[in-house]
PDB file of N, CA and C in Angstrom:
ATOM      1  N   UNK A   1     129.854   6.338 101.318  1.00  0.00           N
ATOM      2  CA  UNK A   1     129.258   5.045 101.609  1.00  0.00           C
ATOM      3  C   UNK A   1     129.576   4.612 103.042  1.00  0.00           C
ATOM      4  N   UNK A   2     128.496   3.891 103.427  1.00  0.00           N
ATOM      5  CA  UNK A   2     128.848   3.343 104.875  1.00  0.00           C
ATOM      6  C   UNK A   2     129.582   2.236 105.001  1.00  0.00           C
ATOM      7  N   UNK A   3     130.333   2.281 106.207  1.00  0.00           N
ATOM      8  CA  UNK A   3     131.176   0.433 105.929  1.00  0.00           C
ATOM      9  C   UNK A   3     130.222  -0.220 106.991  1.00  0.00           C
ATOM     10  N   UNK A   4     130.289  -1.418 106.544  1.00  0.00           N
ATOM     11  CA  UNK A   4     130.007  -2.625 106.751  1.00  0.00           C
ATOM     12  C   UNK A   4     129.832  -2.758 108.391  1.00  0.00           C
ATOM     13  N   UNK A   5     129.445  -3.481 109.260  1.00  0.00           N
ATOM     14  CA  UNK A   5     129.493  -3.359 110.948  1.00  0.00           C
ATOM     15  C   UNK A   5     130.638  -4.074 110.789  1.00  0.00           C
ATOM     16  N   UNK A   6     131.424  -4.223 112.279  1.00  0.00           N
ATOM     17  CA  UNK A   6     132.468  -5.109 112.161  1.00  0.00           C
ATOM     18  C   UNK A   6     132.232  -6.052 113.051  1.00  0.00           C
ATOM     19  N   UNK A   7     131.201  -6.892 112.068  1.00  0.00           N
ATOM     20  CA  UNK A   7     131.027  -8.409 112.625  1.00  0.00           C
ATOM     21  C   UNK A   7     132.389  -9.213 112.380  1.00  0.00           C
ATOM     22  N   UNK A   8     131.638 -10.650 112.892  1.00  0.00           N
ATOM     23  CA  UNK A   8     133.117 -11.734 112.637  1.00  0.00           C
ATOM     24  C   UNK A   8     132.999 -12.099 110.961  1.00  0.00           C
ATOM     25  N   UNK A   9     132.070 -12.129 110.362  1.00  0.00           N
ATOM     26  CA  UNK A   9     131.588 -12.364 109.485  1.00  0.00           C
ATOM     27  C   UNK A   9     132.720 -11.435 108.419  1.00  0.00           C
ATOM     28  N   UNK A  10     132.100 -10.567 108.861  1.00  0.00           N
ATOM     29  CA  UNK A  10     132.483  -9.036 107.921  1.00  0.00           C
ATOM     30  C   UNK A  10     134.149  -8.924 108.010  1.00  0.00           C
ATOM     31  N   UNK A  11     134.729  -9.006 109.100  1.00  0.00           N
ATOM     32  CA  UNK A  11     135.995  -9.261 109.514  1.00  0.00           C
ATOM     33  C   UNK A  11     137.126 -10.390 108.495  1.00  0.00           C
ATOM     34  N   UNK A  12     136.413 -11.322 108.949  1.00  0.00           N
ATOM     35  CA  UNK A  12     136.597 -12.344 108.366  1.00  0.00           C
ATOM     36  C   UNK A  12     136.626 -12.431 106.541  1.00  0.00           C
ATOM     37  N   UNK A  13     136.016 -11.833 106.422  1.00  0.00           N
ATOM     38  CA  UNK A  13     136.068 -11.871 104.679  1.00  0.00           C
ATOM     39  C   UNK A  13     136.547 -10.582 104.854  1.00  0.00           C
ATOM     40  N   UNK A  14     137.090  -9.524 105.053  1.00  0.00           N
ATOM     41  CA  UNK A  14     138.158  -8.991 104.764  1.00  0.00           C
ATOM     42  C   UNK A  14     139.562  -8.750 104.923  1.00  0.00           C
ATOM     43  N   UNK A  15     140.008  -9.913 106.353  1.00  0.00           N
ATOM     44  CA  UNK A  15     140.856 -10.636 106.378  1.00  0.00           C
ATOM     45  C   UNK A  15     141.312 -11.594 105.076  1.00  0.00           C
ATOM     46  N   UNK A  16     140.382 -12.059 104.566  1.00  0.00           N
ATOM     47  CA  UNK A  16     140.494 -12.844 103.418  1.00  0.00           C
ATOM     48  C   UNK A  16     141.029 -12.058 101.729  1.00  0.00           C
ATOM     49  N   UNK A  17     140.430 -10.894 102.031  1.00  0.00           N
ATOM     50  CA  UNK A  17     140.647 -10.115 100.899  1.00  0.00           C
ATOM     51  C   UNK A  17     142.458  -9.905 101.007  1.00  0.00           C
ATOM     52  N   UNK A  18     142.587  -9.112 102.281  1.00  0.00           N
ATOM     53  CA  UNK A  18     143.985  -8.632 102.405  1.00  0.00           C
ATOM     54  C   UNK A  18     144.957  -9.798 101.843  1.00  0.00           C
ATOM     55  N   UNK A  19     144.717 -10.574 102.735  1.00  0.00           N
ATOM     56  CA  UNK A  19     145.706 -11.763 102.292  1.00  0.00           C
ATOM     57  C   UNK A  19     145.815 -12.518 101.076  1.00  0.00           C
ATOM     58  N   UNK A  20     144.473 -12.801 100.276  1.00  0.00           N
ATOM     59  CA  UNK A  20     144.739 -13.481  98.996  1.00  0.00           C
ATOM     60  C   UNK A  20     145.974 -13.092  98.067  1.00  0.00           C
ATOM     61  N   UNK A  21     146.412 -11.561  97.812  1.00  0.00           N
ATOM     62  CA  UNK A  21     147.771 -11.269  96.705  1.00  0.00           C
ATOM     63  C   UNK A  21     148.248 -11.964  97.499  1.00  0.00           C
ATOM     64  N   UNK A  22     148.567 -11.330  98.709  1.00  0.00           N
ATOM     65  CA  UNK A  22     149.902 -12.373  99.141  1.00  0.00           C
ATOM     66  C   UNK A  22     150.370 -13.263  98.801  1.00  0.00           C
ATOM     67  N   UNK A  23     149.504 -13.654  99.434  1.00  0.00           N
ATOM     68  CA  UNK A  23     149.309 -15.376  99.220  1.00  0.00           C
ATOM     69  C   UNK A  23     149.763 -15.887  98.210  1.00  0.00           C
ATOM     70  N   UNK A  24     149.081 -15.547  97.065  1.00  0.00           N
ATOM     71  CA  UNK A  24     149.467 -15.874  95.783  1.00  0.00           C
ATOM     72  C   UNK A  24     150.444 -15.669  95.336  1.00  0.00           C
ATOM     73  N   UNK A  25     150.764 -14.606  95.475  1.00  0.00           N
ATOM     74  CA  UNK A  25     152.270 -14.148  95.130  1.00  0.00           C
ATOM     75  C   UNK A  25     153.516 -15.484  95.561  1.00  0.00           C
ATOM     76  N   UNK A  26     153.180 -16.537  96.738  1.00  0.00           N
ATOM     77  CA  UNK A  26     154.206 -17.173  97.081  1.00  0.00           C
ATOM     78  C   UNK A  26     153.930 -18.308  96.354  1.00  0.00           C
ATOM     79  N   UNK A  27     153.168 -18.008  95.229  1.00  0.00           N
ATOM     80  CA  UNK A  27     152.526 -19.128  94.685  1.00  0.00           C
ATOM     81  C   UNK A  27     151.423 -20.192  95.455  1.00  0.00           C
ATOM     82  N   UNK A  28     150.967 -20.136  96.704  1.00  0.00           N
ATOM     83  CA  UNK A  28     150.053 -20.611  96.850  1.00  0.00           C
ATOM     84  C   UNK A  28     148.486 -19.977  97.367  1.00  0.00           C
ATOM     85  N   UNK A  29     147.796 -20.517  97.259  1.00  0.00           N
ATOM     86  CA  UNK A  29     146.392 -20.156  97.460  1.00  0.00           C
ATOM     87  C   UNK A  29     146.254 -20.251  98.741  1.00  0.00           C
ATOM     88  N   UNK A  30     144.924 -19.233  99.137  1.00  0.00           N
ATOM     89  CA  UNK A  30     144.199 -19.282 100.565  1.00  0.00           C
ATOM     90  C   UNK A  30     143.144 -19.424 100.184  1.00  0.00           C
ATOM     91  N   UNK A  31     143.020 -21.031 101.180  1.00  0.00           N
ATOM     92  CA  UNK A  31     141.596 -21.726 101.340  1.00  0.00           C
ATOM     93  C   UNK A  31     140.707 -20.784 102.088  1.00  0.00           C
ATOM     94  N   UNK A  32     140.622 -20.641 103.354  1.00  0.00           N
ATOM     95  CA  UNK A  32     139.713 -20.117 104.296  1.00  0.00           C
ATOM     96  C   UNK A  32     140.202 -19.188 105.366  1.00  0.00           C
ATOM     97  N   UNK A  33     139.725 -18.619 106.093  1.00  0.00           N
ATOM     98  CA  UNK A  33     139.679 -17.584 106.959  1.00  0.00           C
ATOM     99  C   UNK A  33     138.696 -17.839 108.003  1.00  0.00           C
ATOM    100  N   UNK A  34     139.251 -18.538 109.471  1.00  0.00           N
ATOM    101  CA  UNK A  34     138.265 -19.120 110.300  1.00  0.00           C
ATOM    102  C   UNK A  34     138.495 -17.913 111.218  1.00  0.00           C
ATOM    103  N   UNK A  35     137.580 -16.916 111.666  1.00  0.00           N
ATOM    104  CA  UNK A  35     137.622 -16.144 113.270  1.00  0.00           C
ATOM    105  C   UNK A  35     137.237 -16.263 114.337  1.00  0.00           C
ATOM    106  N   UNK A  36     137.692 -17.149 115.186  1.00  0.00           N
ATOM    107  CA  UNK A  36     137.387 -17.293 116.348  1.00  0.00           C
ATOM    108  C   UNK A  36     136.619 -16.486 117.593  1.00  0.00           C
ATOM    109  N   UNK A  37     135.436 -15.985 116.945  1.00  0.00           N
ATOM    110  CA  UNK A  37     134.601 -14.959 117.990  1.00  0.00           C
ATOM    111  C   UNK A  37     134.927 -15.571 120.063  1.00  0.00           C
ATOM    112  N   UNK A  38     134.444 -16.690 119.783  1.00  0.00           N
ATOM    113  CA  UNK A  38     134.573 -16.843 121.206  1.00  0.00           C
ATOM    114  C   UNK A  38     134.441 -18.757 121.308  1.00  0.00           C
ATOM    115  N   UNK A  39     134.427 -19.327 122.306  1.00  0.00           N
ATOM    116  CA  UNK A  39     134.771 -20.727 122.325  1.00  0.00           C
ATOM    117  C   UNK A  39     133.293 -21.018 121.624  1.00  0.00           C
ATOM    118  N   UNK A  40     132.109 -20.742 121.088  1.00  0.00           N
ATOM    119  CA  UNK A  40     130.493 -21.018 120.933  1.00  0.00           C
ATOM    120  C   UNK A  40     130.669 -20.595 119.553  1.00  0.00           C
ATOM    121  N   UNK A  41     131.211 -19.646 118.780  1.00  0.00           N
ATOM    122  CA  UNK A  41     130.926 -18.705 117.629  1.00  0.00           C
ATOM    123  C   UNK A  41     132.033 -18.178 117.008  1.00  0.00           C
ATOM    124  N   UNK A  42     131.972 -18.748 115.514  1.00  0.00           N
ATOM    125  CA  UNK A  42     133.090 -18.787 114.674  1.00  0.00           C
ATOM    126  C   UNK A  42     132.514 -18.271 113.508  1.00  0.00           C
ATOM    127  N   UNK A  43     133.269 -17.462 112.400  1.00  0.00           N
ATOM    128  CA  UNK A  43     133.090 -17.259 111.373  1.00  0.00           C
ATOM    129  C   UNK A  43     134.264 -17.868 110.346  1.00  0.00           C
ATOM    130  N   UNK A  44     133.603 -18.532 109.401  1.00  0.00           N
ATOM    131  CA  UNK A  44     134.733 -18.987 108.567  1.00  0.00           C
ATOM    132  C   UNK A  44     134.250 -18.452 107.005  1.00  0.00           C
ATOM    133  N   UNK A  45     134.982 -18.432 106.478  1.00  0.00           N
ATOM    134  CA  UNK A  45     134.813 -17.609 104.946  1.00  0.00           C
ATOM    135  C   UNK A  45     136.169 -18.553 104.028  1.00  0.00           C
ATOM    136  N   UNK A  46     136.034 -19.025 103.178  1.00  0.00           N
ATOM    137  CA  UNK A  46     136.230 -19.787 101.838  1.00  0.00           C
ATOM    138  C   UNK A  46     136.362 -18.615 101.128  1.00  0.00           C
ATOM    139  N   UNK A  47     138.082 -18.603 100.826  1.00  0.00           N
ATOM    140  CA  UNK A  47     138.368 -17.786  99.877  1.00  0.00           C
ATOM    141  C   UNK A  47     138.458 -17.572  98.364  1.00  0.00           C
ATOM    142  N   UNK A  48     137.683 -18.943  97.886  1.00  0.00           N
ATOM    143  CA  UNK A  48     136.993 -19.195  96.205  1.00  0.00           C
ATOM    144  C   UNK A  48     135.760 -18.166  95.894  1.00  0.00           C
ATOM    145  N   UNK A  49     135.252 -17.695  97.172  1.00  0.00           N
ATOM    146  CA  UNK A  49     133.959 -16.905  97.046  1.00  0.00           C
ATOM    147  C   UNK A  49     134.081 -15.659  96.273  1.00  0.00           C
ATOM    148  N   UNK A  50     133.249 -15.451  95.897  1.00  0.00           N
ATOM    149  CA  UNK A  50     133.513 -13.945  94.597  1.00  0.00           C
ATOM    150  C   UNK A  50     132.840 -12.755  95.840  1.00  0.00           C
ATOM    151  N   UNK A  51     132.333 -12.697  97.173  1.00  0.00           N
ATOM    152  CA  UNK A  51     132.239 -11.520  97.845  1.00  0.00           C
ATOM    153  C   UNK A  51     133.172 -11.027  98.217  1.00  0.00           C
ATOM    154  N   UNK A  52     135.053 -11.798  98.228  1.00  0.00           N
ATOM    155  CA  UNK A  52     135.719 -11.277  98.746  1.00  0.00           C
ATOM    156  C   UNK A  52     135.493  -9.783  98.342  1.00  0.00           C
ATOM    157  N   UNK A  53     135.943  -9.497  96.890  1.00  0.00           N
ATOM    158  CA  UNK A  53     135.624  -7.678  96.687  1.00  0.00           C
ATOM    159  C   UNK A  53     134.863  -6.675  96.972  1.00  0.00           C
ATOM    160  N   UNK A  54     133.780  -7.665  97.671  1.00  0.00           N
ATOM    161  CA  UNK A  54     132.720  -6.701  98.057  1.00  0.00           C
ATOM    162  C   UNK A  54     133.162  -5.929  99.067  1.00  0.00           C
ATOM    163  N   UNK A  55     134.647  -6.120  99.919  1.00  0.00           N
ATOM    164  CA  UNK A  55     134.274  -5.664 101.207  1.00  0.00           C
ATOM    165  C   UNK A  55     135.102  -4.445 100.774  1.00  0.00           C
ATOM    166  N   UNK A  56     134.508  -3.592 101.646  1.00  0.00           N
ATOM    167  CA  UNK A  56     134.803  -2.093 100.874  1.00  0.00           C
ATOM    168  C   UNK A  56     136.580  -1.431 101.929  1.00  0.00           C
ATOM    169  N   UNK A  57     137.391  -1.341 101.018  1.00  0.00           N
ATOM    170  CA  UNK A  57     138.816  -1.192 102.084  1.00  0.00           C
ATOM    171  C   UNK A  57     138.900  -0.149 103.114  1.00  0.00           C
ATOM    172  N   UNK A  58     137.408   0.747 103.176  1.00  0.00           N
ATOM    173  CA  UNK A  58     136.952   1.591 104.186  1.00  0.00           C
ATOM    174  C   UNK A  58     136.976   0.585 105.940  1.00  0.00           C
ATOM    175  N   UNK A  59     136.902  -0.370 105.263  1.00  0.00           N
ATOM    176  CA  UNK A  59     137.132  -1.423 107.143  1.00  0.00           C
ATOM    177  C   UNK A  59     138.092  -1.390 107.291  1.00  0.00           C
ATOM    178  N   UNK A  60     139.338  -1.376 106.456  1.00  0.00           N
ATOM    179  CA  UNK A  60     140.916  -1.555 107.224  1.00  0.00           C
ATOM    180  C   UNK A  60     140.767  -0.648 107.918  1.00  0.00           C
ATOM    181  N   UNK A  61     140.215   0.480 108.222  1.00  0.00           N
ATOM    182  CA  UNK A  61     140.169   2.053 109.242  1.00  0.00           C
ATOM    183  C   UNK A  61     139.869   1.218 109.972  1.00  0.00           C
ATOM    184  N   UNK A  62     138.398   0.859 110.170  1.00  0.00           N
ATOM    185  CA  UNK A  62     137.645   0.638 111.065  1.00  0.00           C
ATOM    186  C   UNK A  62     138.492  -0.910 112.114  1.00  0.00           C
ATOM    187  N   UNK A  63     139.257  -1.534 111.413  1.00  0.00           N
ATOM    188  CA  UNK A  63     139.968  -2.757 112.104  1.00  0.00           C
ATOM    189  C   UNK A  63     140.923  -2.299 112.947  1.00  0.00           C
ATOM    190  N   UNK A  64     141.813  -1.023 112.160  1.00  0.00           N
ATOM    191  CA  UNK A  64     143.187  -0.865 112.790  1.00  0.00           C
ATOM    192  C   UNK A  64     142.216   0.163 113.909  1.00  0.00           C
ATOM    193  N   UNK A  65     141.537   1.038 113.852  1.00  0.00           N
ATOM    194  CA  UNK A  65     141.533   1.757 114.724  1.00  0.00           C
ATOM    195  C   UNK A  65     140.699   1.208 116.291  1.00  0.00           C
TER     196      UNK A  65
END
C-alpha cells in the first residue's frame, strides 16, 4: 500500500495517533494537534475523530526519514 503524502494535514493526524496511548496512559486525554505549516497555514486535527486509525504507521518512515 501507498502512504499517504506528507501533508500538514496527514502529519498532523498522525502526530495525533502516536500520542493518544500516551496520553492516556497519564490519565489524560488529547484534545487537538495544531501544525504550524507556516505563519498563513495551519493544520489542526481534534483527537475525538475516528480517522485517527486510518493513518497507516508506514508514515512514521516517511516522518523520521
Amino acid at each position: 500500500p501507498t502512504s499517504p503524502p506528507p501533508t500538514a494535514e496527514n502529519i498532523a493526524l498522525h502526530i495525533a495517533d502516536i500520542l493518544s496511548a500516551p496520553i492516556a496512559a497519564t490519565g489524560a486525554r488529547l484534545h487537538k494537534v495544531r501544525l504550524q505549516e507556516s505563519p498563513n497555514n495551519a493544520a489542526e486535527v481534534f483527537a475525538e475523530t475516528p480517522q485517527l486509525g486510518l493513518v497507516p504507521q508506514a508514515m512514521e518512515a516517511a516522518l523520521v526519514s
